[in-house]
C-alpha atoms as a PDB file:
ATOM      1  CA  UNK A   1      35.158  -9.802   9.404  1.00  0.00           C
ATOM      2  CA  UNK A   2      33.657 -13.323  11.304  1.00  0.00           C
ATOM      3  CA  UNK A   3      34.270 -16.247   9.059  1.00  0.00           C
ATOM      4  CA  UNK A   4      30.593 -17.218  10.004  1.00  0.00           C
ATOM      5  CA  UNK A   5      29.666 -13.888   9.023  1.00  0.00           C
ATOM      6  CA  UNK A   6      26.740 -14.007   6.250  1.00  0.00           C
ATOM      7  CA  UNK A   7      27.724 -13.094   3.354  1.00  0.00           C
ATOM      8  CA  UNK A   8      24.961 -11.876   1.388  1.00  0.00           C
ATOM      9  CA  UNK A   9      25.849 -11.112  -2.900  1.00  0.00           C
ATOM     10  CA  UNK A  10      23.303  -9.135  -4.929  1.00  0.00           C
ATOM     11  CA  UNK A  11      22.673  -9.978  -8.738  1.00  0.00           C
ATOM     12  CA  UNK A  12      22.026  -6.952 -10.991  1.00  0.00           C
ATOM     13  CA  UNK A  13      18.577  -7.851 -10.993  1.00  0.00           C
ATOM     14  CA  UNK A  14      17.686  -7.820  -7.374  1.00  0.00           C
ATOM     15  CA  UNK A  15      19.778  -5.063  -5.840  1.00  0.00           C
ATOM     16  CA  UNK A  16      17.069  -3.665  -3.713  1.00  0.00           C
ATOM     17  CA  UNK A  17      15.900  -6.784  -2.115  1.00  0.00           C
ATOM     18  CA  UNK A  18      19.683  -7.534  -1.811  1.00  0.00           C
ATOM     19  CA  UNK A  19      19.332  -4.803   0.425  1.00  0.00           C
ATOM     20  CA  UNK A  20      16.367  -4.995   2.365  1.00  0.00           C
ATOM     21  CA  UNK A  21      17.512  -8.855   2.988  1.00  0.00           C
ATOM     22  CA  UNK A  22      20.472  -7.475   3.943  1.00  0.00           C
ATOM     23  CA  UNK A  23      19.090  -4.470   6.506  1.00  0.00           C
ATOM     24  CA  UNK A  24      16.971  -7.243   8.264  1.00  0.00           C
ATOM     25  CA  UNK A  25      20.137  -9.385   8.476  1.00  0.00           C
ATOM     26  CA  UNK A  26      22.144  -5.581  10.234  1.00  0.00           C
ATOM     27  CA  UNK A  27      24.555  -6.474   7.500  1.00  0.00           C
ATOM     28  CA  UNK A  28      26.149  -5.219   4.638  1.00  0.00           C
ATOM     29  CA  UNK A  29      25.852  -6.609   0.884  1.00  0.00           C
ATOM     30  CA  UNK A  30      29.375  -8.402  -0.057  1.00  0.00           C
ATOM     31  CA  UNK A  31      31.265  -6.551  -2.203  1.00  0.00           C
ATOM     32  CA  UNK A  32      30.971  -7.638  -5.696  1.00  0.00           C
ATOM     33  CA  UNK A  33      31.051  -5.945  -9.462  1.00  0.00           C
ATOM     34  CA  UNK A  34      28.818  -6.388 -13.103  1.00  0.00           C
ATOM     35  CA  UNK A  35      29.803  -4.953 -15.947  1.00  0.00           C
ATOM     36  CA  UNK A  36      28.023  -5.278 -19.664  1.00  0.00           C
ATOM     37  CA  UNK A  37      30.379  -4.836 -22.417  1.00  0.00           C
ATOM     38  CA  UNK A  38      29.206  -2.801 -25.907  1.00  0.00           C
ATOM     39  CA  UNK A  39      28.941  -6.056 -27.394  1.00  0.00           C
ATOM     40  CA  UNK A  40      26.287  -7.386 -25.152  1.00  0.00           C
ATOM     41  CA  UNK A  41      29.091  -9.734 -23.019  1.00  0.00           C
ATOM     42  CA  UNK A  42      28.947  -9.610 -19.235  1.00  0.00           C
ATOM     43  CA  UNK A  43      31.681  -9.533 -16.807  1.00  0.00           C
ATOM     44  CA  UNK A  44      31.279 -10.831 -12.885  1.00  0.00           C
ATOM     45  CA  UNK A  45      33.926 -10.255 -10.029  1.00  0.00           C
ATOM     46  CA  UNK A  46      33.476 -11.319  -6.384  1.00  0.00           C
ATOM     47  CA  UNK A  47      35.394  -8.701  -4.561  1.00  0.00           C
ATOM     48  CA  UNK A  48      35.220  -9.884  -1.424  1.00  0.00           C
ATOM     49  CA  UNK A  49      37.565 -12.517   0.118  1.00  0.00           C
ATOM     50  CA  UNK A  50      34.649 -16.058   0.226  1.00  0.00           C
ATOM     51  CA  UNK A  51      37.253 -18.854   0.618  1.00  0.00           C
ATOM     52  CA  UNK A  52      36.681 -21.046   2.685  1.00  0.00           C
ATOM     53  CA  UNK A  53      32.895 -19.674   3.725  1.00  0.00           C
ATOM     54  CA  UNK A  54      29.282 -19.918   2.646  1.00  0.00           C
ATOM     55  CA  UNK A  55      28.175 -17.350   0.047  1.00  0.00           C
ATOM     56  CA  UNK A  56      24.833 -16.334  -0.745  1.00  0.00           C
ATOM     57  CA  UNK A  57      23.310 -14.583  -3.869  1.00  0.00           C
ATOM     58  CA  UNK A  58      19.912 -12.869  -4.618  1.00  0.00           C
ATOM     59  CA  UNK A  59      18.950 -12.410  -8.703  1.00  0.00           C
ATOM     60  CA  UNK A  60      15.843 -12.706  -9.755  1.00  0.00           C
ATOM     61  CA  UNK A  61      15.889 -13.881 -13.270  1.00  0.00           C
ATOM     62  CA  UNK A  62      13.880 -11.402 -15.230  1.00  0.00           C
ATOM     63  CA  UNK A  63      14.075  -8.352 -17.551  1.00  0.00           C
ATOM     64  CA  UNK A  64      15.796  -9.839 -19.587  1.00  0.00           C
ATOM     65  CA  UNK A  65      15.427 -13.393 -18.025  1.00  0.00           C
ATOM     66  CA  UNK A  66      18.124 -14.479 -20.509  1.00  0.00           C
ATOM     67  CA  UNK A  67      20.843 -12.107 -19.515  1.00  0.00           C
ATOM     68  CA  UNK A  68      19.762 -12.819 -15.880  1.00  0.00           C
ATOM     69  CA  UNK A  69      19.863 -16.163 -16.180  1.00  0.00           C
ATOM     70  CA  UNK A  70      23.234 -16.323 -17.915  1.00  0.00           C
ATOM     71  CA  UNK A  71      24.421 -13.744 -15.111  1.00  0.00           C
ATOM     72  CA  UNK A  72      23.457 -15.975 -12.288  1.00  0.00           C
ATOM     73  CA  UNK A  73      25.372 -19.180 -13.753  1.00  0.00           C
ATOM     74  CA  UNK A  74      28.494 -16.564 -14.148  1.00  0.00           C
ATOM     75  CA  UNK A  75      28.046 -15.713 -10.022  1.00  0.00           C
ATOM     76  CA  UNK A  76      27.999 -18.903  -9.242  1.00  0.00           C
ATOM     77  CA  UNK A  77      31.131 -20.307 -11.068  1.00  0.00           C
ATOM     78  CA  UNK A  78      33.258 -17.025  -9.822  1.00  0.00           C
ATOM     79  CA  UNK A  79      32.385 -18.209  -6.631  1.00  0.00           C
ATOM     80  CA  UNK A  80      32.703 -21.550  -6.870  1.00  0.00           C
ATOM     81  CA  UNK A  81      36.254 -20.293  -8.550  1.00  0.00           C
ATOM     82  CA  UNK A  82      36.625 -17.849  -5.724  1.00  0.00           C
ATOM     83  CA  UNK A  83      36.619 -21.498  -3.483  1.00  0.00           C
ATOM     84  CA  UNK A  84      33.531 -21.018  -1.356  1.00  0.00           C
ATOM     85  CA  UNK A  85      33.328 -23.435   0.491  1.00  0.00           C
ATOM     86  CA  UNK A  86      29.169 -23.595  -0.314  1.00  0.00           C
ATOM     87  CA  UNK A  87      27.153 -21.278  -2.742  1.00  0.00           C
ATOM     88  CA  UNK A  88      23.293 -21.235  -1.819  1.00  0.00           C
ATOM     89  CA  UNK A  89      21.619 -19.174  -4.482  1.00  0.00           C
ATOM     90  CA  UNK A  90      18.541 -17.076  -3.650  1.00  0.00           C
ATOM     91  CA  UNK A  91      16.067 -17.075  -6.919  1.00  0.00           C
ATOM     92  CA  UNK A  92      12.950 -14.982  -5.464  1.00  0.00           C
ATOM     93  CA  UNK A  93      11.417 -14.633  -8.977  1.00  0.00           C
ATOM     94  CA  UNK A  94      12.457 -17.860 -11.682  1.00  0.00           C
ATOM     95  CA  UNK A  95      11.317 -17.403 -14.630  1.00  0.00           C
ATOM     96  CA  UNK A  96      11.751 -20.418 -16.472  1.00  0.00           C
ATOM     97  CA  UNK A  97       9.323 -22.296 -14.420  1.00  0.00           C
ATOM     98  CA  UNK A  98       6.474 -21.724 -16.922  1.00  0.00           C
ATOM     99  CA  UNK A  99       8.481 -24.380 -19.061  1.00  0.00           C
ATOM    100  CA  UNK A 100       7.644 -27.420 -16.675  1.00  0.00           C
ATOM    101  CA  UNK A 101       6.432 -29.780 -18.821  1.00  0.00           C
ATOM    102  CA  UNK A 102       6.169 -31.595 -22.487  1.00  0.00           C
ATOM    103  CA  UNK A 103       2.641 -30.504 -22.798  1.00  0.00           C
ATOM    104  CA  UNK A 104       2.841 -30.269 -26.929  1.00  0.00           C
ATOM    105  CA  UNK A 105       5.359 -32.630 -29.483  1.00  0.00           C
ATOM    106  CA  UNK A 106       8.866 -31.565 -29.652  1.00  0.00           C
ATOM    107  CA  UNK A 107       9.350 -28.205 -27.441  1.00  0.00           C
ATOM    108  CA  UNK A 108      12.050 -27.974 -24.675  1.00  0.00           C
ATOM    109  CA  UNK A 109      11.394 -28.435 -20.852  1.00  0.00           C
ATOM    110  CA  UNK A 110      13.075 -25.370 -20.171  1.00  0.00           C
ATOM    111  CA  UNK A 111      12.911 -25.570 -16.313  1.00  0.00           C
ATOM    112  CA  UNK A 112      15.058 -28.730 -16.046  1.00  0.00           C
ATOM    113  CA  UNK A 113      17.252 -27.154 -18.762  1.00  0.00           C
ATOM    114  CA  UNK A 114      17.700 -24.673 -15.992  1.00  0.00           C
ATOM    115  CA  UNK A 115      18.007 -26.825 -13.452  1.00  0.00           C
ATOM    116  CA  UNK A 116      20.447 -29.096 -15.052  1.00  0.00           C
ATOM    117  CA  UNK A 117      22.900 -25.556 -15.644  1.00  0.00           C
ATOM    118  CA  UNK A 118      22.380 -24.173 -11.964  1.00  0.00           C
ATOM    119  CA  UNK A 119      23.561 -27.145 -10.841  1.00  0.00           C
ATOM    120  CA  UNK A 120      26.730 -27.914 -13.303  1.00  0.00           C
ATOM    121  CA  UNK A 121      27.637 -24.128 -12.489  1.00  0.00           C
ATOM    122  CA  UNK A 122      28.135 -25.240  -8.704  1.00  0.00           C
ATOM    123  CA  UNK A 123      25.259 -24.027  -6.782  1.00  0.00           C
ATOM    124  CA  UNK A 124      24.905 -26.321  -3.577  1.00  0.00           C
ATOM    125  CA  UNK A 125      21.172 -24.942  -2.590  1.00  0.00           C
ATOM    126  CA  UNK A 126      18.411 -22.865  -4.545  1.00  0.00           C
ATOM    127  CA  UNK A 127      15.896 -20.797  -2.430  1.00  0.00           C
ATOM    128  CA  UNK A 128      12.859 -19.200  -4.274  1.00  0.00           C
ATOM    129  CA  UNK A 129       9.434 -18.029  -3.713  1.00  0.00           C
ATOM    130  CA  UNK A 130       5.998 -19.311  -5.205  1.00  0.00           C
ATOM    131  CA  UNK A 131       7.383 -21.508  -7.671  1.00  0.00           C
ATOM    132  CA  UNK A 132       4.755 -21.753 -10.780  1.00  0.00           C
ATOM    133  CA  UNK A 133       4.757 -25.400 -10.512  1.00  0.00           C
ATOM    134  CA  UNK A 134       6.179 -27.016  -7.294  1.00  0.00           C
ATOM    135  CA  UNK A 135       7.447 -30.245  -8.897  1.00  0.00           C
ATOM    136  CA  UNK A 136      10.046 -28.131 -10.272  1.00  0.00           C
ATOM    137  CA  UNK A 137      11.730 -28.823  -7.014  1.00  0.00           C
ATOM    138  CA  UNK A 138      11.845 -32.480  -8.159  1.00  0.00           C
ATOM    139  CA  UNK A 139      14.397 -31.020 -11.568  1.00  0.00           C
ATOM    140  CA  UNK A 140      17.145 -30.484  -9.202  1.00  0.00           C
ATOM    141  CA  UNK A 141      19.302 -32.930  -7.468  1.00  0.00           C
ATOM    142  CA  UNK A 142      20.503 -30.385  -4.689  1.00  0.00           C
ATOM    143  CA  UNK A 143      17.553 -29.386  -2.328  1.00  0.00           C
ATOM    144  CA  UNK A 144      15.023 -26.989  -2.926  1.00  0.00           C
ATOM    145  CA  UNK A 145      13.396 -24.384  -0.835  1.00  0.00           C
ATOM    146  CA  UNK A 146       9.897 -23.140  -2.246  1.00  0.00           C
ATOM    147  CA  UNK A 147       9.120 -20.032  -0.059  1.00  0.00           C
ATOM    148  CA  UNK A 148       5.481 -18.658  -0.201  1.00  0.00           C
ATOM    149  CA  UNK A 149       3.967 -15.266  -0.920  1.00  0.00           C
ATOM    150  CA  UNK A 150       1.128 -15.146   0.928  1.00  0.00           C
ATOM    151  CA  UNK A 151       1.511 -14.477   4.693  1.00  0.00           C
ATOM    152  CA  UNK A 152       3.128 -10.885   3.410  1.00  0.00           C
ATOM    153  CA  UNK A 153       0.017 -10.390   1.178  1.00  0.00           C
ATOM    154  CA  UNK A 154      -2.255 -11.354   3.428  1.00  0.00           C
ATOM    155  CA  UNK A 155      -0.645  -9.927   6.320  1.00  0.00           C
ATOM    156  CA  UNK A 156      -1.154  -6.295   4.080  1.00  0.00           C
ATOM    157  CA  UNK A 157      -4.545  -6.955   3.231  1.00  0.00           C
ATOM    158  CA  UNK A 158      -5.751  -7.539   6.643  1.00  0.00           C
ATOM    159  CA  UNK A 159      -4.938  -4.147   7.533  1.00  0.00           C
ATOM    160  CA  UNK A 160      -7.840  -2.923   4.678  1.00  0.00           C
ATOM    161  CA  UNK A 161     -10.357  -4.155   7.361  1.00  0.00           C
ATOM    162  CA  UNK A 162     -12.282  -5.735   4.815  1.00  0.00           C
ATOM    163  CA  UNK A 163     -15.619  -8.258   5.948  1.00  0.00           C
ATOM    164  CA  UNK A 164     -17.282 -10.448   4.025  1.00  0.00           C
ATOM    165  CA  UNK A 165     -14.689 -12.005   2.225  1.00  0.00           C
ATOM    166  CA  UNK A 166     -13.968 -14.691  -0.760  1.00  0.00           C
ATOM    167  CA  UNK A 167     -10.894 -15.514  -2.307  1.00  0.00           C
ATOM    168  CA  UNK A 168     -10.982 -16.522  -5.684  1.00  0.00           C
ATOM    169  CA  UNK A 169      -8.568 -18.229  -7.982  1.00  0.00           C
ATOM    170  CA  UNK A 170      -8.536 -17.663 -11.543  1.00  0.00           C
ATOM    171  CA  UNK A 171      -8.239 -21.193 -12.663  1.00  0.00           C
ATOM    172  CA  UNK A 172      -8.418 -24.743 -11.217  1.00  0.00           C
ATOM    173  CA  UNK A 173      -4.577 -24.949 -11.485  1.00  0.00           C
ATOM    174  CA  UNK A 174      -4.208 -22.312  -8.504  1.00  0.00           C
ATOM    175  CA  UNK A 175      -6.914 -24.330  -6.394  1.00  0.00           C
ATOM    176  CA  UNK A 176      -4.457 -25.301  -3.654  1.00  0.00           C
ATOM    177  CA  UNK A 177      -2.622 -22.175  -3.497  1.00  0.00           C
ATOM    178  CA  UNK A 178      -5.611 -20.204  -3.740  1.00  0.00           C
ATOM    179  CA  UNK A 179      -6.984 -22.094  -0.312  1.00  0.00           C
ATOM    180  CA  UNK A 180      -3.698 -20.991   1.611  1.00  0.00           C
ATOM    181  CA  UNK A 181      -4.639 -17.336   0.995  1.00  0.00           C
ATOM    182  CA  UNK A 182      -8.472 -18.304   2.071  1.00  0.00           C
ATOM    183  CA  UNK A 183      -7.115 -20.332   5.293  1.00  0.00           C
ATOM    184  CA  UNK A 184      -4.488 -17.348   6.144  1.00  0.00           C
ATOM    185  CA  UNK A 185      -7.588 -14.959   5.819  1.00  0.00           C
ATOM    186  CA  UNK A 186     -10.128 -17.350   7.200  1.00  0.00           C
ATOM    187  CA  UNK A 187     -12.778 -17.664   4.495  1.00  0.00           C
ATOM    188  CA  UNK A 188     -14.022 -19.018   1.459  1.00  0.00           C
ATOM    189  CA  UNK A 189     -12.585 -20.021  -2.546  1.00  0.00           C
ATOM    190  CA  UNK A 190     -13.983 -19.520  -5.499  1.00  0.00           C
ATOM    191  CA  UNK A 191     -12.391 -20.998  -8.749  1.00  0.00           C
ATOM    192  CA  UNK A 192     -12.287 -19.329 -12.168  1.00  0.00           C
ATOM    193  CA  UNK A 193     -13.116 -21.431 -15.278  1.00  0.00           C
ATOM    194  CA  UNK A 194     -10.123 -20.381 -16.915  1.00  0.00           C
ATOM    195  CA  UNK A 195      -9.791 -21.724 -20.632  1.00  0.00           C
ATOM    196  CA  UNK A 196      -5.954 -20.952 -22.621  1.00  0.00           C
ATOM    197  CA  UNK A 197      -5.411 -21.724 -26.530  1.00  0.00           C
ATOM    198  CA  UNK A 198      -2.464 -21.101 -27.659  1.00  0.00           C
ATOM    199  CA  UNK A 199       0.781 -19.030 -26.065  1.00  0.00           C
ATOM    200  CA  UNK A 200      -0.057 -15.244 -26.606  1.00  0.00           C
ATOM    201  CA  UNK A 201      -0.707 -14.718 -23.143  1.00  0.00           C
ATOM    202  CA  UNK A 202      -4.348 -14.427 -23.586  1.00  0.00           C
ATOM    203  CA  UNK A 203      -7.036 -16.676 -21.610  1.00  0.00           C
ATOM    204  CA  UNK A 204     -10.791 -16.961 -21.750  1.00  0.00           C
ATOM    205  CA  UNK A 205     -12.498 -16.726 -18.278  1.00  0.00           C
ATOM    206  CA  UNK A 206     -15.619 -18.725 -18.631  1.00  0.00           C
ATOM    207  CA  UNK A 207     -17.385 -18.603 -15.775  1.00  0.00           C
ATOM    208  CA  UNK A 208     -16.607 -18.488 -11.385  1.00  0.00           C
ATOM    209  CA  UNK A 209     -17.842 -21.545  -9.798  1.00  0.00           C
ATOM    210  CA  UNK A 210     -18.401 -20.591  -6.102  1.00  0.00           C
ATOM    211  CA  UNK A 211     -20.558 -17.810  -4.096  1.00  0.00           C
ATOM    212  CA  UNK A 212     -19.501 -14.303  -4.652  1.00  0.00           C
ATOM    213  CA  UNK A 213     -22.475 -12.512  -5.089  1.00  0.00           C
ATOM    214  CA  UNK A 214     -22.556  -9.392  -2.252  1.00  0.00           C
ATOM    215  CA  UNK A 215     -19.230 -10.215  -1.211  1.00  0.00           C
ATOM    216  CA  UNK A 216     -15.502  -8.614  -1.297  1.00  0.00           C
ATOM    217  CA  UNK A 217     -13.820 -10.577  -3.742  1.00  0.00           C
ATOM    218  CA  UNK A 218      -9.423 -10.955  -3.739  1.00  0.00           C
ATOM    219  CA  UNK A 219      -8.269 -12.645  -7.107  1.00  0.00           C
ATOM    220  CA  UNK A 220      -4.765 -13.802  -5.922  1.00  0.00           C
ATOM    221  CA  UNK A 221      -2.179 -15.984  -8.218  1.00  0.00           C
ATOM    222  CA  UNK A 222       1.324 -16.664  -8.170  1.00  0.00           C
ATOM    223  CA  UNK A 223       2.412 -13.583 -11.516  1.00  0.00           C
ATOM    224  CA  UNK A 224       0.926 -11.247 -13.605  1.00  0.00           C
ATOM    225  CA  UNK A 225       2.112 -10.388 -16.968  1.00  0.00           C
ATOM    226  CA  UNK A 226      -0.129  -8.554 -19.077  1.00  0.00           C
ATOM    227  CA  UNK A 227      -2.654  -8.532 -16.345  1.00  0.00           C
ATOM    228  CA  UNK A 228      -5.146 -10.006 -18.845  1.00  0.00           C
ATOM    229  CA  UNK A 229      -6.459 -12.842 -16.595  1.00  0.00           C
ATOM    230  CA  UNK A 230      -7.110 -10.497 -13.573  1.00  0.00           C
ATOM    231  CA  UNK A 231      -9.314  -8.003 -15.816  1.00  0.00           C
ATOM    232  CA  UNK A 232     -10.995 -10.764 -17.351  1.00  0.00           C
ATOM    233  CA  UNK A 233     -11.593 -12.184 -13.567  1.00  0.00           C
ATOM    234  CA  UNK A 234     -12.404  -9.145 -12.149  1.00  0.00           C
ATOM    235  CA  UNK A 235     -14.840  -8.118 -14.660  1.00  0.00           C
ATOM    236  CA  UNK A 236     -16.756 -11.581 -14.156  1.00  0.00           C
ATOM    237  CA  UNK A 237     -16.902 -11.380 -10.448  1.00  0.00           C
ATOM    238  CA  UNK A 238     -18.757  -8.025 -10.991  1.00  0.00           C
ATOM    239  CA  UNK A 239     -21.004  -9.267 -13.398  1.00  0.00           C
ATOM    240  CA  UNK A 240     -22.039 -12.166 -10.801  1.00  0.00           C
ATOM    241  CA  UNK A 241     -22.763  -9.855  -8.214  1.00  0.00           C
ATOM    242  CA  UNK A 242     -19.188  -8.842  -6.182  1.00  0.00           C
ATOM    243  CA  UNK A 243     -19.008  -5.999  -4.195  1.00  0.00           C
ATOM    244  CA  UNK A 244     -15.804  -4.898  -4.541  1.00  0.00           C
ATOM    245  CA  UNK A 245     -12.721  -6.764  -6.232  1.00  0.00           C
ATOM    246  CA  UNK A 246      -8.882  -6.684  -5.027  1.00  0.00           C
ATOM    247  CA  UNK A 247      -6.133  -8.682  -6.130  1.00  0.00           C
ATOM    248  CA  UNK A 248      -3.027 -10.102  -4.843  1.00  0.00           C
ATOM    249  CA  UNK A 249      -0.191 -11.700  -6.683  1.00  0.00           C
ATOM    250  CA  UNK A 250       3.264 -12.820  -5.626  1.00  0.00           C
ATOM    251  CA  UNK A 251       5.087 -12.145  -8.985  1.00  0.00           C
ATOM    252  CA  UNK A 252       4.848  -8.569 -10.735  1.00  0.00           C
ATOM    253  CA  UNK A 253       5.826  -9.646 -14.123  1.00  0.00           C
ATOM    254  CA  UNK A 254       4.029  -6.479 -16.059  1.00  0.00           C
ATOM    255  CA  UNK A 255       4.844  -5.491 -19.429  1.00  0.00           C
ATOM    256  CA  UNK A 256       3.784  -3.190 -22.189  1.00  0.00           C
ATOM    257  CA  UNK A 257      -0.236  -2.333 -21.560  1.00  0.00           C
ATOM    258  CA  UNK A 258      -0.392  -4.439 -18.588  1.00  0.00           C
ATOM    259  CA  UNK A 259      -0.628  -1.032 -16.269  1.00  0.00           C
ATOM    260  CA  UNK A 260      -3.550   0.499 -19.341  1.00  0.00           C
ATOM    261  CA  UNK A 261      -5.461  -2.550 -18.580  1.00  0.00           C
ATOM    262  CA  UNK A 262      -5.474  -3.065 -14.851  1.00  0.00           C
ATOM    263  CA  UNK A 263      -6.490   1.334 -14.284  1.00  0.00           C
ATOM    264  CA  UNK A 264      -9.675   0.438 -16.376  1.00  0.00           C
ATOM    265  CA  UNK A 265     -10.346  -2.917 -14.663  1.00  0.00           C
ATOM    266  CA  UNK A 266     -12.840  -3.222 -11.588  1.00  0.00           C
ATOM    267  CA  UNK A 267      -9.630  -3.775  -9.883  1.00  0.00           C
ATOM    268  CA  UNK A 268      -9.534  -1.199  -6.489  1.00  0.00           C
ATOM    269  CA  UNK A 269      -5.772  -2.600  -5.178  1.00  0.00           C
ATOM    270  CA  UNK A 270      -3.512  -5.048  -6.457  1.00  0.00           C
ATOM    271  CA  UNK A 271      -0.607  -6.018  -4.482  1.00  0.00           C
ATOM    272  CA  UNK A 272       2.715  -7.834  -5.228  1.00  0.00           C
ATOM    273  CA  UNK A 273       5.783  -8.705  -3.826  1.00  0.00           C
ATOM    274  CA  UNK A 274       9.183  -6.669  -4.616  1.00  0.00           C
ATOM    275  CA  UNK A 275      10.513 -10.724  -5.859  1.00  0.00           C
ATOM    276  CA  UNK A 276      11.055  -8.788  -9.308  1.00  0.00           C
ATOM    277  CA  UNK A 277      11.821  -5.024  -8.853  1.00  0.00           C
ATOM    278  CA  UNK A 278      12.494  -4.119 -12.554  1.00  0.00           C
ATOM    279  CA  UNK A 279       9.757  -3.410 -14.954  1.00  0.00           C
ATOM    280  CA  UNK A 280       9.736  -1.793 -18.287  1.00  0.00           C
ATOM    281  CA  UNK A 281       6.889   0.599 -17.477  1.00  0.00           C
ATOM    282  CA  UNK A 282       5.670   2.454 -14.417  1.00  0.00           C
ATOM    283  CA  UNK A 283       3.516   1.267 -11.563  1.00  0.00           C
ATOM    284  CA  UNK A 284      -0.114   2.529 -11.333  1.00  0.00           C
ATOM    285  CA  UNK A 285      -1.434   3.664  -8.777  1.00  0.00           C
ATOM    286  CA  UNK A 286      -3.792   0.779  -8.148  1.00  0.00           C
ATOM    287  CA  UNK A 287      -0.419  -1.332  -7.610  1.00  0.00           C
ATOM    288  CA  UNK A 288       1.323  -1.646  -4.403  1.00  0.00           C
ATOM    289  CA  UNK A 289       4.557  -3.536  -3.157  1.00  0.00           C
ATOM    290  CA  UNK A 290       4.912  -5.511  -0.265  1.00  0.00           C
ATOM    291  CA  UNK A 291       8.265  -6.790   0.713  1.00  0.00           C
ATOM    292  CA  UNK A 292       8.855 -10.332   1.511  1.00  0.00           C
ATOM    293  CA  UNK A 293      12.836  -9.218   2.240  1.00  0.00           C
ATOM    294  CA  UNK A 294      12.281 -10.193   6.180  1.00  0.00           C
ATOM    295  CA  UNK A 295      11.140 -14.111   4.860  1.00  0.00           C
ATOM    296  CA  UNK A 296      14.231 -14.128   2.620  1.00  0.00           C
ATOM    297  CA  UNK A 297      16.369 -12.778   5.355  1.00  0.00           C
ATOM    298  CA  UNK A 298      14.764 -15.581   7.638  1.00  0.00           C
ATOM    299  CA  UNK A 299      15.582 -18.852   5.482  1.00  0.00           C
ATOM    300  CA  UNK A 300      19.322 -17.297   4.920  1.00  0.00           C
ATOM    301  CA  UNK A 301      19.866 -16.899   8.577  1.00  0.00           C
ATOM    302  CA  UNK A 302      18.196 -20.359   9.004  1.00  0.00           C
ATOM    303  CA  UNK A 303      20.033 -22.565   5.806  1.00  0.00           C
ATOM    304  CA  UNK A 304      23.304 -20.240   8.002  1.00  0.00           C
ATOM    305  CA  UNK A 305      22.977 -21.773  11.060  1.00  0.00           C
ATOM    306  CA  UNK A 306      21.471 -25.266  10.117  1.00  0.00           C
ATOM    307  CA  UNK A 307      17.651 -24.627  11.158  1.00  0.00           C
ATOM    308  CA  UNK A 308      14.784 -25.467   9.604  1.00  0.00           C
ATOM    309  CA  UNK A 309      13.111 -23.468   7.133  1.00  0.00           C
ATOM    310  CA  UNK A 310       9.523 -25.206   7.184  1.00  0.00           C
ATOM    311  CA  UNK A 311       8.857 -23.463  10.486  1.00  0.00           C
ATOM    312  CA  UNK A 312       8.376 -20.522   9.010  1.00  0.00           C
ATOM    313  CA  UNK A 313       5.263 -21.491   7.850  1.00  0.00           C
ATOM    314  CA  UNK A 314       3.381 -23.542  10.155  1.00  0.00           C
END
C-alpha cells in the first residue's frame, strides 16, 4: 500500500456512502472495527496501519445522533492514538446544527458544544454538506468545508423534463439557499410564510408570497423530519393555484408518521440525498435517493492532494 494512498474509514452510520465514496475513489474502505457492548458502551479499533498518513472518516451523526456523535469523537482519538499524521473527518449529515444559537434564556448552544469536542478529540478538518446554519463554520477553529446539495438534486430533477417552473422555499430563513436551486434550474422563488411556536416540530404555513399559480412548483430545504412543513407547503401551493408540486431536500431525517403524511400530501416526488442512510421506517414510494458520494469523493481527493474545494461549485 502507497503512503499517499487515501485512506478512506467508514463510521457505523454511513457505511454505504463509505462505499460509494470509496468506489468513485477505485479504492477500498480502510479496515476498521465497532462493536456495542450489552451495556450500551462502544468499542472502536483502526485496523489498518495510519501512522504517519492522512486518514479520513465518513459518519453521519444520526439515529441515534448521540451514540453517533460519541462514536465519531472515539474514531477520531484512536486515530489520533493510532499517530495519523492528520485526521479530516467527513460529517455529510450533523445533526447538532439545529442548536446554533441562544434564541431563548438559559438553553445550551449545542453546535459549538460540538464543535468545541470535535476539535479537543483531534480532528484537523471537518467536511459536511448543507449545514442548517452556515455560521456554524465560524464554531470551529480548524477549517470548515460546507458542501451543497443541490447540483445532485437538481441535476435529477432536470431529467423529469419539467417546464414552467418555480422553486419555492418554505420559509424566509431558506431564501438564499432556496435561490441556488432556482439559479441551478434557471427560474423563479417563491417564499413560504412559515410561522414556528414552540419545539414539537410543528409549523404554521401562512401564506406563499410569490407567483405560483399554473406553474410546477419544487419545495426544496436543507431536512425533513416529520415532513410536516412540506405537506403544509404543498397543500398551500395547491390551494393558490400550482400545477403540480415536487420536493427536494438534502437531509432525509424521517421518523415515525413522516412517510403516512408525505403518501397523502400533494407531493408527486420528493428527493433526498443518501447524507443519512438509516431511518427507523421504510421509504415510500414517493421518496427517492440521489447520491452525492461522487461530491464527497471529489473534496477528499481535493483536501488529498492540496486543491481547492470551492471549484466544485462555481
Amino acid at each position: 500500500m502507497s503512503d499517499d494512498e487515501i485512506l478512506v474509514f467508514a463510521g457505523s452510520g454511513s457505511k454505504q456512502l463509505t462505499s460509494n465514496i470509496c468506489s468513485y475513489l477505485s479504492i477500498k474502505p480502510a479496515r476498521n472495527e465497532m462493536l456495542t457492548f450489552s451495556e450500551g458502551n462502544i468499542f472502536v479499533r483502526v485496523i489498518e496501519n495510519v501512522r504517519g498518513r492522512h486518514a479520513y472518516l465518513v459518519q453521519s451523526t444520526m439515529f441515534s445522533p448521540n451514540d453517533k456523535f460519541m462514536e465519531l469523537l472515539f474514531w477520531i482519538d484512536a486515530l489520533r492514538r493510532a499517530s495519523a499524521q492528520s485526521i479530516t473527518v467527513i460529517i455529510p449529515y450533523f445533526s447538532y446544527a439545529k442548536g446554533d444559537k441562544k434564541d431563548e434564556p438559559r438553553v445550551s448552544i449545542r453546535a459549538r458544544v460540538c464543535a468545541d469536542a470535535i476539535e479537543a478529540a483531534g480532528a484537523d478538518r471537518v467536511v459536511t454538506m448543507d449545514l442548517h446554519a452556515p455560521q456554524i463554520q465560524g464554531f470551529f477553529r480548524i477549517p470548515v468545508d460546507n458542501l451543497y446539495g443541490h447540483p445532485a438534486l437538481c441535476e435529477r430533477f432536470k431529467q423529469f423534463g419539467l417546464e414552467n417552473l418555480v422553486v419555492v422555499a418554505p420559509d424566509t430563513g431558506f431564501a438564499d439557499e432556496a435561490r441556488q436551486f432556482a439559479n441551478y434550474l434557471k427560474t423563479d422563488v417563491a417564499i413560504g410564510d412559515k410561522v414556528r411556536l414552540n419545539h414539537d416540530e410543528k409549523a404554521e404555513i401562512l401564506n406563499v408570497i410569490g407567483d405560483v399559480e399554473g406553474k410546477n412548483a419544487v419545495i426544496v430545504d436543507d431536512f425533513v423530519i416529520s415532513g410536516g412543513t412540506l405537506v403544509k407547503t404543498a397543500i398551500i401551493l395547491k390551494e393558490r393555484g400550482a400545477l403540480r408540486v415536487f420536493a427536494m431536500v438534502t437531509h432525509g431525517v424521517f421518523t415515525a408518521g413522516s412517510m403516512k403524511s408525505i403518501n397523502s400530501s400533494p407531493i408527486e416526488t420528493l428527493l433526498i440525498t443518501d447524507t443519512v442512510e438509516e431511518h427507523p421506517v421504510g421509504l415510500s414510494d414517493k421518496v427517492e435517493v440521489v447520491s452525492v458520494a461522487p461530491y464527497f469523493a471529489e473534496a477528499i481527493r481535493r483536501i488529498h492532494h492540496r486543491l481547492s474545494i470551492s471549484e466544485m461549485f462555481p
